[in-house]
PDB file of N, CA and C in Angstrom:
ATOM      1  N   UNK A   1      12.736  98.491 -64.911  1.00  0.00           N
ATOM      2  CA  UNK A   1      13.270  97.719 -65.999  1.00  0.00           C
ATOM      3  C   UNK A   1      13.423  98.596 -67.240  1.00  0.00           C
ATOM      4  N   UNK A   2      12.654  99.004 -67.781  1.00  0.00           N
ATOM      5  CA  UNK A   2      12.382 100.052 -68.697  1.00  0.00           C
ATOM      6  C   UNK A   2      12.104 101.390 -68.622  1.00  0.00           C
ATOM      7  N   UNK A   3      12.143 101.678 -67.635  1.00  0.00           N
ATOM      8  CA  UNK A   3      11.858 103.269 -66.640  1.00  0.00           C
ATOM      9  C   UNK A   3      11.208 103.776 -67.212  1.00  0.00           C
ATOM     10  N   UNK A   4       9.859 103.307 -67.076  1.00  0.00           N
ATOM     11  CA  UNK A   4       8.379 103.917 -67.782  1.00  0.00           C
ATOM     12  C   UNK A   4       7.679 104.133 -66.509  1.00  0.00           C
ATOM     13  N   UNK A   5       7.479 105.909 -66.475  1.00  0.00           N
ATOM     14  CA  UNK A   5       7.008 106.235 -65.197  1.00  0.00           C
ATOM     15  C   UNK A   5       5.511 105.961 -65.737  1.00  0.00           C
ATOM     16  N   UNK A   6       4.303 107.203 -64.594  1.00  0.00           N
ATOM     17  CA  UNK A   6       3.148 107.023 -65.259  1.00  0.00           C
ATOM     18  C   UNK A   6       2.235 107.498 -66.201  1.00  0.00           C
ATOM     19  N   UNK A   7       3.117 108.777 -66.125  1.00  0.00           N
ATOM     20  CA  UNK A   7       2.283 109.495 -67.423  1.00  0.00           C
ATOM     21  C   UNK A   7       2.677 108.275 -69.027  1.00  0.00           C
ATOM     22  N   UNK A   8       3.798 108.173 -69.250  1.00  0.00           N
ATOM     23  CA  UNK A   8       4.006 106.638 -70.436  1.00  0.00           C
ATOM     24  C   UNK A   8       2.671 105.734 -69.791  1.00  0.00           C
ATOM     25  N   UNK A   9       3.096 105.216 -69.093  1.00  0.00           N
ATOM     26  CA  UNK A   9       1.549 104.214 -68.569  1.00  0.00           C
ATOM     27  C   UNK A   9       0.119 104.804 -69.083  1.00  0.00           C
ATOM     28  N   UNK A  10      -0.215 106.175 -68.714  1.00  0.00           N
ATOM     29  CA  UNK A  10      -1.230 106.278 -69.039  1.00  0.00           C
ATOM     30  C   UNK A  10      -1.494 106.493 -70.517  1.00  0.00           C
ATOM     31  N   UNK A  11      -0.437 107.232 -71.240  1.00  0.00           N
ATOM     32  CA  UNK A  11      -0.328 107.444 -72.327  1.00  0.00           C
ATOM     33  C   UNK A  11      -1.003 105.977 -73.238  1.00  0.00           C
ATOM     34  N   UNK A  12       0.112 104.602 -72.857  1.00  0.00           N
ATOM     35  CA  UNK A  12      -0.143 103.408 -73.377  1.00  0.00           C
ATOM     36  C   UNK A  12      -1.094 103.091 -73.115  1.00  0.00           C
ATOM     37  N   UNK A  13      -1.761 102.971 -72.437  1.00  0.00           N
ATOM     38  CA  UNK A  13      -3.743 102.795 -72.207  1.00  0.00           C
ATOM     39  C   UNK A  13      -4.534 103.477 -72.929  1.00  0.00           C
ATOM     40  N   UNK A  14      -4.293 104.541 -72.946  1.00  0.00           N
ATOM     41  CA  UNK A  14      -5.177 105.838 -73.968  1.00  0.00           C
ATOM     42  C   UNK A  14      -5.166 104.984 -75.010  1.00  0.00           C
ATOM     43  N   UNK A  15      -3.931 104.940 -75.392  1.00  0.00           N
ATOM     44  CA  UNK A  15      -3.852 104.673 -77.134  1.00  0.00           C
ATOM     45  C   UNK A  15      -4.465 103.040 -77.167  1.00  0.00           C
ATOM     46  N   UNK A  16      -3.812 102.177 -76.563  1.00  0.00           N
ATOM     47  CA  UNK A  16      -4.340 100.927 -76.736  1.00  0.00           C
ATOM     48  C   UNK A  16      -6.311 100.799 -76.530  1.00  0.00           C
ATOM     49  N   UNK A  17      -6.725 101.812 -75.923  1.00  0.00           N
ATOM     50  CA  UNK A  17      -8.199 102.307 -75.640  1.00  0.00           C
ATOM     51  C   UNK A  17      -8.985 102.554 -76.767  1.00  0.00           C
ATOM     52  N   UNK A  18      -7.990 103.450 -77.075  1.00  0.00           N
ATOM     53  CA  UNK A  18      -8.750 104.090 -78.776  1.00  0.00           C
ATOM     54  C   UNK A  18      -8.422 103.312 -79.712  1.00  0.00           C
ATOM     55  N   UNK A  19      -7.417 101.919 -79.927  1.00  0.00           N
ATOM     56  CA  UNK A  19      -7.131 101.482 -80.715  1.00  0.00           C
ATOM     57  C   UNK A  19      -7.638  99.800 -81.137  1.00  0.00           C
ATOM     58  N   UNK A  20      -7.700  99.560 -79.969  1.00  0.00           N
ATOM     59  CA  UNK A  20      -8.797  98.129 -79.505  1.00  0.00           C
ATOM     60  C   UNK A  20     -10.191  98.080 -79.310  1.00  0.00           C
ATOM     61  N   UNK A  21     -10.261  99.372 -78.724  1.00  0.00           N
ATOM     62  CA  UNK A  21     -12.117  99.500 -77.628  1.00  0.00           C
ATOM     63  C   UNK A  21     -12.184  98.968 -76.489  1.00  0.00           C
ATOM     64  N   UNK A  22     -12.788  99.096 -75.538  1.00  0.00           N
ATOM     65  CA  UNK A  22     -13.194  98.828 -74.568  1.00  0.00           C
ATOM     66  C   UNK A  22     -13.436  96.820 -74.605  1.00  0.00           C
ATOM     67  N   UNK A  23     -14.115  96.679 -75.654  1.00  0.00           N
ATOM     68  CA  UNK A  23     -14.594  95.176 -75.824  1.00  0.00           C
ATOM     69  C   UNK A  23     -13.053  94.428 -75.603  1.00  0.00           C
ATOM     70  N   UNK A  24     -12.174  94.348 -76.394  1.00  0.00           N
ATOM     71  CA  UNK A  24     -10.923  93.951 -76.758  1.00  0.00           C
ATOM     72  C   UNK A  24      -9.973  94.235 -75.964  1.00  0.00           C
ATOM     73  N   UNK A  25      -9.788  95.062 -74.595  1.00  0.00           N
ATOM     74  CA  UNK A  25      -8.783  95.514 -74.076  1.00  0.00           C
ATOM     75  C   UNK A  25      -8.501  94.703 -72.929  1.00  0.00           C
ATOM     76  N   UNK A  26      -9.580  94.117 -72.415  1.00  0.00           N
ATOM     77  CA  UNK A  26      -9.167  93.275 -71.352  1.00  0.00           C
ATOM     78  C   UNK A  26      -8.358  91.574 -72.073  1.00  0.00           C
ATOM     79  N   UNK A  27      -9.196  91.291 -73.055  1.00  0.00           N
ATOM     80  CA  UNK A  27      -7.744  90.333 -73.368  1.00  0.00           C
ATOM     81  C   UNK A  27      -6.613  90.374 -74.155  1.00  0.00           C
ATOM     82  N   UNK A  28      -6.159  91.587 -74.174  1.00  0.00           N
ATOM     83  CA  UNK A  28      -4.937  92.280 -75.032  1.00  0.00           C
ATOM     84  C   UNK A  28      -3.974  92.193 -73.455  1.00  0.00           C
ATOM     85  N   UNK A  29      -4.798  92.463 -72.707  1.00  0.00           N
ATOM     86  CA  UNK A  29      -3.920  92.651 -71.289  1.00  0.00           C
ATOM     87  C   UNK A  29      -3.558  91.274 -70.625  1.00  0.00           C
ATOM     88  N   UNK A  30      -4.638  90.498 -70.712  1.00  0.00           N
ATOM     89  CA  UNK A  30      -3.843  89.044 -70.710  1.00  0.00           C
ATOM     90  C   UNK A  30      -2.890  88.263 -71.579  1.00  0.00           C
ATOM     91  N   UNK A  31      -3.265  88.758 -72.980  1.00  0.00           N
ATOM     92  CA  UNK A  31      -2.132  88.532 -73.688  1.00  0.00           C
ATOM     93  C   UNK A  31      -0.882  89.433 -73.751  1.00  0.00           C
ATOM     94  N   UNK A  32      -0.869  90.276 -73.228  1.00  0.00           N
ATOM     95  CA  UNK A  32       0.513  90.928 -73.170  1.00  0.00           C
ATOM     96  C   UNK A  32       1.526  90.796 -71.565  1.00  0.00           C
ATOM     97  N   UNK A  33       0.233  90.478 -70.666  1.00  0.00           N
ATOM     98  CA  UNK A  33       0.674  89.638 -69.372  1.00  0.00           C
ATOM     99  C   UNK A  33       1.357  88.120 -69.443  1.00  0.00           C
ATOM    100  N   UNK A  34       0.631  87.704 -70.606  1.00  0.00           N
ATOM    101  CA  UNK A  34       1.219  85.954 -70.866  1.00  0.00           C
ATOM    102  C   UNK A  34       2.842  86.541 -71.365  1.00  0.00           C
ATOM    103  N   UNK A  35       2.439  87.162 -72.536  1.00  0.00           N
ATOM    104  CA  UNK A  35       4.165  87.396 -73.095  1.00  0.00           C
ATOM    105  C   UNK A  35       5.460  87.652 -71.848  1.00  0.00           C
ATOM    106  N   UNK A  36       4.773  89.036 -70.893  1.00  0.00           N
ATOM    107  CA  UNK A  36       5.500  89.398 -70.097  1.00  0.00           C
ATOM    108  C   UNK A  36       6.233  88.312 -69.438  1.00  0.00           C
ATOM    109  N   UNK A  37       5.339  87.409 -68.663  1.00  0.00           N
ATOM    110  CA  UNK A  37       5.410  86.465 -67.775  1.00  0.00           C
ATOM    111  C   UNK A  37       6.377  85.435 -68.620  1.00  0.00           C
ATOM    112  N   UNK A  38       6.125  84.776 -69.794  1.00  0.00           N
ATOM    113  CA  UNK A  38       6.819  83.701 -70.674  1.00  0.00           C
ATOM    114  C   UNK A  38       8.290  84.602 -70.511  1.00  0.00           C
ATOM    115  N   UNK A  39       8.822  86.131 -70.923  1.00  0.00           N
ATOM    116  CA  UNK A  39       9.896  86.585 -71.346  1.00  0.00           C
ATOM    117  C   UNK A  39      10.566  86.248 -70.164  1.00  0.00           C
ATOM    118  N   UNK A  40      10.307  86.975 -68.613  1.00  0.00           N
ATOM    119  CA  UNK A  40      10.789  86.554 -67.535  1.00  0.00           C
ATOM    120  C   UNK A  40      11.289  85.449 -67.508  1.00  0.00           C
ATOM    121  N   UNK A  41      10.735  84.158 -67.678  1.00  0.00           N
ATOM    122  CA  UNK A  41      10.614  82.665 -67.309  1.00  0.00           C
ATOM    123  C   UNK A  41      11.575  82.347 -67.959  1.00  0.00           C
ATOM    124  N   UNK A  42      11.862  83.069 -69.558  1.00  0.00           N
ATOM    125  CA  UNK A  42      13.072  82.817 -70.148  1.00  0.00           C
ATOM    126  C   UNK A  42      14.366  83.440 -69.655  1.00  0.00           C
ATOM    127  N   UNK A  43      14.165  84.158 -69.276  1.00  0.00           N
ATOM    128  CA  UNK A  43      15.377  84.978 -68.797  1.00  0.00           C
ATOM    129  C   UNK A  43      15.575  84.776 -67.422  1.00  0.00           C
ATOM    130  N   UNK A  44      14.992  83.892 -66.521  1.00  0.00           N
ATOM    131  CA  UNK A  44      15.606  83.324 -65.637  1.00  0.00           C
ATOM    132  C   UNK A  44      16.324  81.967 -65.450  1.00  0.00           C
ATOM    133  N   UNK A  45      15.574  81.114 -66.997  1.00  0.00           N
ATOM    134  CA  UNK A  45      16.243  80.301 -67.179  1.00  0.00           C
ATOM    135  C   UNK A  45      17.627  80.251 -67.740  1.00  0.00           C
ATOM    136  N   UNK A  46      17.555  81.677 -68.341  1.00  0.00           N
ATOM    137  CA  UNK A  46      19.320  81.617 -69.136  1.00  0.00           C
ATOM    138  C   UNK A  46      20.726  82.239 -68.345  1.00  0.00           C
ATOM    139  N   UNK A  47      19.378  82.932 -67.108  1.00  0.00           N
ATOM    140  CA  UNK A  47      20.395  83.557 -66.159  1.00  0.00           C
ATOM    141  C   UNK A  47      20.753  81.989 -64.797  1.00  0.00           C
ATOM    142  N   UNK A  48      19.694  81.256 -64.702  1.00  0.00           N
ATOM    143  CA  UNK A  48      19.715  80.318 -63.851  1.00  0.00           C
ATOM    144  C   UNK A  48      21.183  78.970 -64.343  1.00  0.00           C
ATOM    145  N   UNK A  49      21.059  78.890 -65.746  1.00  0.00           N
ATOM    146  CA  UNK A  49      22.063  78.376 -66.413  1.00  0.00           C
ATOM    147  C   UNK A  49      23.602  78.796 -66.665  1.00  0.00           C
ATOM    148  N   UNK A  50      23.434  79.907 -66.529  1.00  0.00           N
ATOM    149  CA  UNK A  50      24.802  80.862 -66.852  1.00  0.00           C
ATOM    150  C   UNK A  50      24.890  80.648 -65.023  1.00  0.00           C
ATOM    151  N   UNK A  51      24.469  80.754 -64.061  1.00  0.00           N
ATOM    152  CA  UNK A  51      25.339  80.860 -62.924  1.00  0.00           C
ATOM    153  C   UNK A  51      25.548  79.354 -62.939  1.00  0.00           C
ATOM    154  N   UNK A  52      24.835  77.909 -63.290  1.00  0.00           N
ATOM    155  CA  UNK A  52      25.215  76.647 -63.053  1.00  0.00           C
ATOM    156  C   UNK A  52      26.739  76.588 -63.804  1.00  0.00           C
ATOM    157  N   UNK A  53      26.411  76.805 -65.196  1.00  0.00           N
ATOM    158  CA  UNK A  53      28.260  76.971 -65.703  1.00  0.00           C
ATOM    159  C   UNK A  53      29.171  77.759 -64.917  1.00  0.00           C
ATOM    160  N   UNK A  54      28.917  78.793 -64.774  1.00  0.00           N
ATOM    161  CA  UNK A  54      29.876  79.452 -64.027  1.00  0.00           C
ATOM    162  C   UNK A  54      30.608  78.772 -62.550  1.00  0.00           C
ATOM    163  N   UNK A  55      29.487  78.356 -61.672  1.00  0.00           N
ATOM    164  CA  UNK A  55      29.465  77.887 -60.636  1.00  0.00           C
ATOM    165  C   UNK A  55      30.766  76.633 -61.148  1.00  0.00           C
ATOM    166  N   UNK A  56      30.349  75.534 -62.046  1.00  0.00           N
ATOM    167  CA  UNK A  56      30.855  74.978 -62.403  1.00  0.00           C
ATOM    168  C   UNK A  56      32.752  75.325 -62.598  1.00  0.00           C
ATOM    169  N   UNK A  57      32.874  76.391 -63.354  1.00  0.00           N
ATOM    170  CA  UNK A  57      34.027  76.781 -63.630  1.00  0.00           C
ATOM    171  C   UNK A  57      35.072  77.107 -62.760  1.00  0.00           C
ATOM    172  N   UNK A  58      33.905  77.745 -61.511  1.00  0.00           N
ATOM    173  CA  UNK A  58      34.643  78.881 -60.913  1.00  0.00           C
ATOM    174  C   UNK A  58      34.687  78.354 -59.465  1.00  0.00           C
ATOM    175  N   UNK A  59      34.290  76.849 -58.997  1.00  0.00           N
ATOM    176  CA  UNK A  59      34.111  76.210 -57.650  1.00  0.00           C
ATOM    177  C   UNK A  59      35.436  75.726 -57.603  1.00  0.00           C
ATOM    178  N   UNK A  60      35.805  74.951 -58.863  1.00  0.00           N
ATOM    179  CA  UNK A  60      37.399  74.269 -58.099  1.00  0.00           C
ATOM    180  C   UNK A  60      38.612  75.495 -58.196  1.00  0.00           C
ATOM    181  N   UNK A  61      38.081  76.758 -58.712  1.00  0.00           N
ATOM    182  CA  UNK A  61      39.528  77.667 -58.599  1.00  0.00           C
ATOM    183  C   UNK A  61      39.282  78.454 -57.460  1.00  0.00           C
ATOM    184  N   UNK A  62      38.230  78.186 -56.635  1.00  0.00           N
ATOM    185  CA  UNK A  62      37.947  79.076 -55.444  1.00  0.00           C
ATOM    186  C   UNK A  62      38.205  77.847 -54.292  1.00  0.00           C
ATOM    187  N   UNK A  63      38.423  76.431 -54.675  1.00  0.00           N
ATOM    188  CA  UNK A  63      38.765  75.670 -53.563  1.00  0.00           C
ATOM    189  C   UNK A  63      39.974  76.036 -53.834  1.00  0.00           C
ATOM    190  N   UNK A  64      40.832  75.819 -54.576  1.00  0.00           N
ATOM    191  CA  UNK A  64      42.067  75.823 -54.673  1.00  0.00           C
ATOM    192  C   UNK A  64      42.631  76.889 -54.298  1.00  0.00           C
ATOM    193  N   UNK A  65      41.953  78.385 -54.671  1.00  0.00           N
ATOM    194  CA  UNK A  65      42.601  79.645 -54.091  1.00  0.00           C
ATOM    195  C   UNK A  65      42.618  79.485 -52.735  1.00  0.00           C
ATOM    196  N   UNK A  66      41.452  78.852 -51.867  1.00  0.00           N
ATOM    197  CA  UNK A  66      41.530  78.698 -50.575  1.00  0.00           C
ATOM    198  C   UNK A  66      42.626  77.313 -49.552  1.00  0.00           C
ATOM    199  N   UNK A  67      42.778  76.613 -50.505  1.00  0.00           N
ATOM    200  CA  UNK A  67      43.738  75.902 -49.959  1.00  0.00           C
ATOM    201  C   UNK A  67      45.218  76.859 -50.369  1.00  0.00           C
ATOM    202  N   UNK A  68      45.487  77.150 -51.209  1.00  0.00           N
ATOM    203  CA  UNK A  68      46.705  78.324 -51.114  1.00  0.00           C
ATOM    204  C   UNK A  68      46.719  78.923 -50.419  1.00  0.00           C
ATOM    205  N   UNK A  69      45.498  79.755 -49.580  1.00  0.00           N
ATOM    206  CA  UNK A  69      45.831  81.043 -48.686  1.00  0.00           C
ATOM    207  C   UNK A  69      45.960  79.950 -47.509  1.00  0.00           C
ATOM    208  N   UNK A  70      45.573  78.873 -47.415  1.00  0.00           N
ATOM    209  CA  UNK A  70      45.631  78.232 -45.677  1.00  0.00           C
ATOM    210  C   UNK A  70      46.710  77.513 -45.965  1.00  0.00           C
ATOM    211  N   UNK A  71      47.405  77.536 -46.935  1.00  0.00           N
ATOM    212  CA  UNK A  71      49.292  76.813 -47.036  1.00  0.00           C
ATOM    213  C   UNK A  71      49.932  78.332 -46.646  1.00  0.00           C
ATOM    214  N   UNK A  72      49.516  79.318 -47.324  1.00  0.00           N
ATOM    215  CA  UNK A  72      50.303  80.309 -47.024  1.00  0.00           C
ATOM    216  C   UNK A  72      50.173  80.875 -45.460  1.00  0.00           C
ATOM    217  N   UNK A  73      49.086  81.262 -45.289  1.00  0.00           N
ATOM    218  CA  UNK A  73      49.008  81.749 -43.784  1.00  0.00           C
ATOM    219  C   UNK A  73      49.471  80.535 -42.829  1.00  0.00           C
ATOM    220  N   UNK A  74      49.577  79.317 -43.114  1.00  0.00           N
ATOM    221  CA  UNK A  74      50.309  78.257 -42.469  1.00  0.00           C
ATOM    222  C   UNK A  74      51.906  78.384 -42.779  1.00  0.00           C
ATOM    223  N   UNK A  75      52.191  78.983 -43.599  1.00  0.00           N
ATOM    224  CA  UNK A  75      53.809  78.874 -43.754  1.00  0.00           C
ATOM    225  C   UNK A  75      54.217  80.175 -42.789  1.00  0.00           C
ATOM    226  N   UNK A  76      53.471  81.052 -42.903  1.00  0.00           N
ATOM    227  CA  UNK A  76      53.527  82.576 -42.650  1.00  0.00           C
ATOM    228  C   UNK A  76      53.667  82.534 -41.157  1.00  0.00           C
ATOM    229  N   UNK A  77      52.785  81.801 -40.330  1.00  0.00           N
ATOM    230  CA  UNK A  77      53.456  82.102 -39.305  1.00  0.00           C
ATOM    231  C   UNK A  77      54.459  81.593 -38.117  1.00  0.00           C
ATOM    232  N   UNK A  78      54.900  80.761 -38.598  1.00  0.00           N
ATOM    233  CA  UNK A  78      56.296  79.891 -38.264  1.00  0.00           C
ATOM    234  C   UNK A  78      57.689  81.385 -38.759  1.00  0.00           C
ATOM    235  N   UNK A  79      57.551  81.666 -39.841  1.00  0.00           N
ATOM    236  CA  UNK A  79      58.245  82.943 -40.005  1.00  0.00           C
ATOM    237  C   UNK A  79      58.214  83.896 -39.276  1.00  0.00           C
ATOM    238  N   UNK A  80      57.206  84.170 -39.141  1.00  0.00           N
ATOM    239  CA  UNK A  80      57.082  85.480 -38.016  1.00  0.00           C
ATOM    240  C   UNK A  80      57.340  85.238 -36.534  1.00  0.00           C
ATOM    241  N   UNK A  81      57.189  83.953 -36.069  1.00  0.00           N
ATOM    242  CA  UNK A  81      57.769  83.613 -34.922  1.00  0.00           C
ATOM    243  C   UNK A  81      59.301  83.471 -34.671  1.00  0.00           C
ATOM    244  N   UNK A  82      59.633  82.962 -36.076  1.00  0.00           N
ATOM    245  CA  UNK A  82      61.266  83.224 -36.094  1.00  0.00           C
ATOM    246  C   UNK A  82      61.639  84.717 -36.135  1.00  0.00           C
ATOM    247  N   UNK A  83      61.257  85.858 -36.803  1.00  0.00           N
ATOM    248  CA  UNK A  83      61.782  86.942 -36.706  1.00  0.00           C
ATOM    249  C   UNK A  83      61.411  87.294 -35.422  1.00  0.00           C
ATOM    250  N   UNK A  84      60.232  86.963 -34.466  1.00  0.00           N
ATOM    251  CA  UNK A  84      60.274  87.579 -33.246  1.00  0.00           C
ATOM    252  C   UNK A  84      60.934  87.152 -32.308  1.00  0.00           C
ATOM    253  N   UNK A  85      61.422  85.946 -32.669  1.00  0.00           N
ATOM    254  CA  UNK A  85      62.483  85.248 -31.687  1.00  0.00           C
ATOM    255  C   UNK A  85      63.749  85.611 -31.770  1.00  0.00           C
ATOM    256  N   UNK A  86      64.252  86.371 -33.196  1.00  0.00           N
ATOM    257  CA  UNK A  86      65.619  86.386 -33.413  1.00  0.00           C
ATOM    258  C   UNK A  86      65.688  87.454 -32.647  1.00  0.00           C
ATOM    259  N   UNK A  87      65.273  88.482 -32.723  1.00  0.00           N
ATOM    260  CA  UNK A  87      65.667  89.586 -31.840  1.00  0.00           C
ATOM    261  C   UNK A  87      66.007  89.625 -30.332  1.00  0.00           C
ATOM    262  N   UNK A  88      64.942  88.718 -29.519  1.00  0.00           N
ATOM    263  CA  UNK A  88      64.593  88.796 -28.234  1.00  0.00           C
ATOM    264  C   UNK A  88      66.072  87.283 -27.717  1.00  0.00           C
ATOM    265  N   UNK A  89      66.508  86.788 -29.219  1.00  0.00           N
ATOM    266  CA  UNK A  89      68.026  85.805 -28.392  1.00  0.00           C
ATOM    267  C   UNK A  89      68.790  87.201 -28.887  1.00  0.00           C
ATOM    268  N   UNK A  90      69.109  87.777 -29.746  1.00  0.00           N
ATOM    269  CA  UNK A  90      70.280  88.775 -30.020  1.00  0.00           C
ATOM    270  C   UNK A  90      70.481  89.467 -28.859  1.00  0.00           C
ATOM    271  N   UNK A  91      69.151  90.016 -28.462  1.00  0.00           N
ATOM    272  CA  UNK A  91      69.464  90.889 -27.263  1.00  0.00           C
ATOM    273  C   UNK A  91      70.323  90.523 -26.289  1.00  0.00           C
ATOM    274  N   UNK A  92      69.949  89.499 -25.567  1.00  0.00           N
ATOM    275  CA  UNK A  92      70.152  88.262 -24.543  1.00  0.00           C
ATOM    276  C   UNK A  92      71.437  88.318 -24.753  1.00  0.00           C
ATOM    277  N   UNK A  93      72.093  87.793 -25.737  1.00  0.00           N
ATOM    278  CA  UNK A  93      73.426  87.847 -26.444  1.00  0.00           C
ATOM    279  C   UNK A  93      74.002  88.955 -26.243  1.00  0.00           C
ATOM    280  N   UNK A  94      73.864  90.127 -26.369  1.00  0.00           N
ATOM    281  CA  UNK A  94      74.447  91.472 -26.265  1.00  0.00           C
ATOM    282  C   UNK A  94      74.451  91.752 -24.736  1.00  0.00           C
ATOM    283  N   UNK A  95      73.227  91.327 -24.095  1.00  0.00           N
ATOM    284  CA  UNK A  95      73.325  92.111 -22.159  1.00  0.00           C
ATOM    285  C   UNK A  95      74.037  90.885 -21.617  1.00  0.00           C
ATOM    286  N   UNK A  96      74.489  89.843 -21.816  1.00  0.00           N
ATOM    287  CA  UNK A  96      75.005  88.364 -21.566  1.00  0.00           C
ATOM    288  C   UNK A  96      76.271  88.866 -21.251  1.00  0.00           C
ATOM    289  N   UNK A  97      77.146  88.636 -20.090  1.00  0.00           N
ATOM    290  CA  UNK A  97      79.123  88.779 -20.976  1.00  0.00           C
ATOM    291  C   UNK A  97      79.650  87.824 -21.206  1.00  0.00           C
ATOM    292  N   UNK A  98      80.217  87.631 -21.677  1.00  0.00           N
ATOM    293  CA  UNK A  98      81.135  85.949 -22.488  1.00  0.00           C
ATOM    294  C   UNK A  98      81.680  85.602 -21.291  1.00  0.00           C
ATOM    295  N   UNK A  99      81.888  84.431 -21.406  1.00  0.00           N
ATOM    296  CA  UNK A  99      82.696  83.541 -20.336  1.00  0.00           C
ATOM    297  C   UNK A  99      84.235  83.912 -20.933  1.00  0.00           C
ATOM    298  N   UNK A 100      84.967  84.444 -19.813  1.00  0.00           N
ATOM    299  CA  UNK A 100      86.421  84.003 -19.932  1.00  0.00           C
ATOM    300  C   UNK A 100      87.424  82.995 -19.857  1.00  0.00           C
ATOM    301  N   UNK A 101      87.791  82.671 -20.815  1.00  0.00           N
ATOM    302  CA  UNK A 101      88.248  81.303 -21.271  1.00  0.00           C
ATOM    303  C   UNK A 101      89.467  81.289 -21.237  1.00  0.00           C
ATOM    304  N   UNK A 102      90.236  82.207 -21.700  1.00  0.00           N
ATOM    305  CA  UNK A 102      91.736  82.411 -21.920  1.00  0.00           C
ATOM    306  C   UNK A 102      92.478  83.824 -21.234  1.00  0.00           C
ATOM    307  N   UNK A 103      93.343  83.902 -21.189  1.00  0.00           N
ATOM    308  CA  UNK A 103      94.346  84.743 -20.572  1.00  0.00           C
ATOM    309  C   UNK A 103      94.326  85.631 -21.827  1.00  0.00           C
ATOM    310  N   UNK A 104      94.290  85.333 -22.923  1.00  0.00           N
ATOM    311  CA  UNK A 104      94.321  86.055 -23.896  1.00  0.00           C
ATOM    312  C   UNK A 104      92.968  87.051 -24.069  1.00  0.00           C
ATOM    313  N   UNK A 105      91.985  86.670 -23.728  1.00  0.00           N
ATOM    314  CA  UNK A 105      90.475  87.346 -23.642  1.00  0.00           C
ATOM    315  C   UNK A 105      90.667  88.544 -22.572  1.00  0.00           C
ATOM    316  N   UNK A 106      91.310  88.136 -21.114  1.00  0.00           N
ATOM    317  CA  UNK A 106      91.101  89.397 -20.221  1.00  0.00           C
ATOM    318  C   UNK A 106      92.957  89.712 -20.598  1.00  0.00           C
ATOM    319  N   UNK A 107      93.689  91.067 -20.936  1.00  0.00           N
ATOM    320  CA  UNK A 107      94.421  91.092 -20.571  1.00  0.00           C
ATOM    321  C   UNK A 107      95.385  91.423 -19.195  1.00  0.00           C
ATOM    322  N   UNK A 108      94.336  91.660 -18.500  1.00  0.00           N
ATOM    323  CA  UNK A 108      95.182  92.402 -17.048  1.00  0.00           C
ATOM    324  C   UNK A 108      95.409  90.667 -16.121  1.00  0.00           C
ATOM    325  N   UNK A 109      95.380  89.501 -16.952  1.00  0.00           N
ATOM    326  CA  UNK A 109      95.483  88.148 -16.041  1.00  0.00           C
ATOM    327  C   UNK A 109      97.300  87.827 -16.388  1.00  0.00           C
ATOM    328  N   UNK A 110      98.143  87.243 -15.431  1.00  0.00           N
ATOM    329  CA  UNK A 110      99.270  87.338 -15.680  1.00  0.00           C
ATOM    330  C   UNK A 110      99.400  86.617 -16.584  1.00  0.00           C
ATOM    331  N   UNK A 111     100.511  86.530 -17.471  1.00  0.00           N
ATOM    332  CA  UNK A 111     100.787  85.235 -18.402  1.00  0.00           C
ATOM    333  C   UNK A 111     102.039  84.553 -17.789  1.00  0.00           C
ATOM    334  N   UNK A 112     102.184  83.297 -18.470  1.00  0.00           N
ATOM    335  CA  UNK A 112     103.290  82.532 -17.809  1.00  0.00           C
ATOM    336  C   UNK A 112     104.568  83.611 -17.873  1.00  0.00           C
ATOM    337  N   UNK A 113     104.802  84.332 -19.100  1.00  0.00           N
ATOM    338  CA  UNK A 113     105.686  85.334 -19.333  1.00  0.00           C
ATOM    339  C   UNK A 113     106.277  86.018 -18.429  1.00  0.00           C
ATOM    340  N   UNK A 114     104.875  86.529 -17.645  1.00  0.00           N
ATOM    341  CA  UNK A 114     105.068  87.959 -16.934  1.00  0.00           C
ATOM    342  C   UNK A 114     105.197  87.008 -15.603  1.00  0.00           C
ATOM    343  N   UNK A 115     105.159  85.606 -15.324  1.00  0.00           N
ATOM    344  CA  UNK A 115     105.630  85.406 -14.138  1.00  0.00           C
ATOM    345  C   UNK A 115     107.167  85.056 -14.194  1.00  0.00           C
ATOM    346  N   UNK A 116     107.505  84.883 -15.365  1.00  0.00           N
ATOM    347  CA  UNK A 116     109.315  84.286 -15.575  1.00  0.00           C
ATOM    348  C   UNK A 116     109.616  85.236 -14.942  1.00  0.00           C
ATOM    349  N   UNK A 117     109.515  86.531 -15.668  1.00  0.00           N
ATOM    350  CA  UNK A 117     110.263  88.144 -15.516  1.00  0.00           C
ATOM    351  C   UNK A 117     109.991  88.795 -14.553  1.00  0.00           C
ATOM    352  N   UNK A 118     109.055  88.192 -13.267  1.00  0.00           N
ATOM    353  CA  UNK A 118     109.183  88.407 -12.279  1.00  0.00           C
ATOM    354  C   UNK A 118     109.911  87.912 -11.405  1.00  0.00           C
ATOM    355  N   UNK A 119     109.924  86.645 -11.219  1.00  0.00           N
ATOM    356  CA  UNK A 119     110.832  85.942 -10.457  1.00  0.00           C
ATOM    357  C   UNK A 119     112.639  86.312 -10.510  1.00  0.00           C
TER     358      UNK A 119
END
């Protein structure tokens, strides 16, 4: 918390030693244990409060972000089934040959023409 290794530790004993006595030091240590303990207690209450607001703030924009991504990944893949489909009819379409319908489509079929000018 305060990155007080132990030589600081021992240091703060020395002095609080020579500065209290021996008589006085054991309840300097409960009273500086009460403080410790009270500061914590506060500071979990303000951290325990700050996540209830937050929580508060930040629950309906995290439902909502999640109903967006499951509209989107629901739109998303109806699309992608269409682009994988378009290809696999194009093909089909291309190795397919058209039906011949007219005399005009194949030309080597006689036309009424070319039977007048034969006869």
């Amino acid at each position: 918390m305060f990155d007080i290794g132990l030589q600081e530790i021992v240091l703060i004993f020395v002095i609080a030693l020579i500065v209290y006595g021996p008589k006085d030091l054991p309840e300097l240590g409960r009273k500086v244990g009460r403080y410790i303990f009270m500061f914590k207690r506060m500071i979990n209450d303000v951290k325990r409060q700050m996540d209830a607001e937050l929580y508060e703030y930040t629950e309906p924009i995290k439902t909502e972000m999640e109903k967006i991504s499951i509209e989107a990944s629901a739109s998303s893949k109806p699309q992608s089934d269409v682009t994988q489909e378009a290809p696999a009819s194009e093909a089909s379409k291309a190795v397919s040959p058209a039906p011949e319908t007219s005399a005009a489509v194949n030309p080597a079929a006689p036309t009424s023409e070319s039977r007048h000018n034969d006869a």
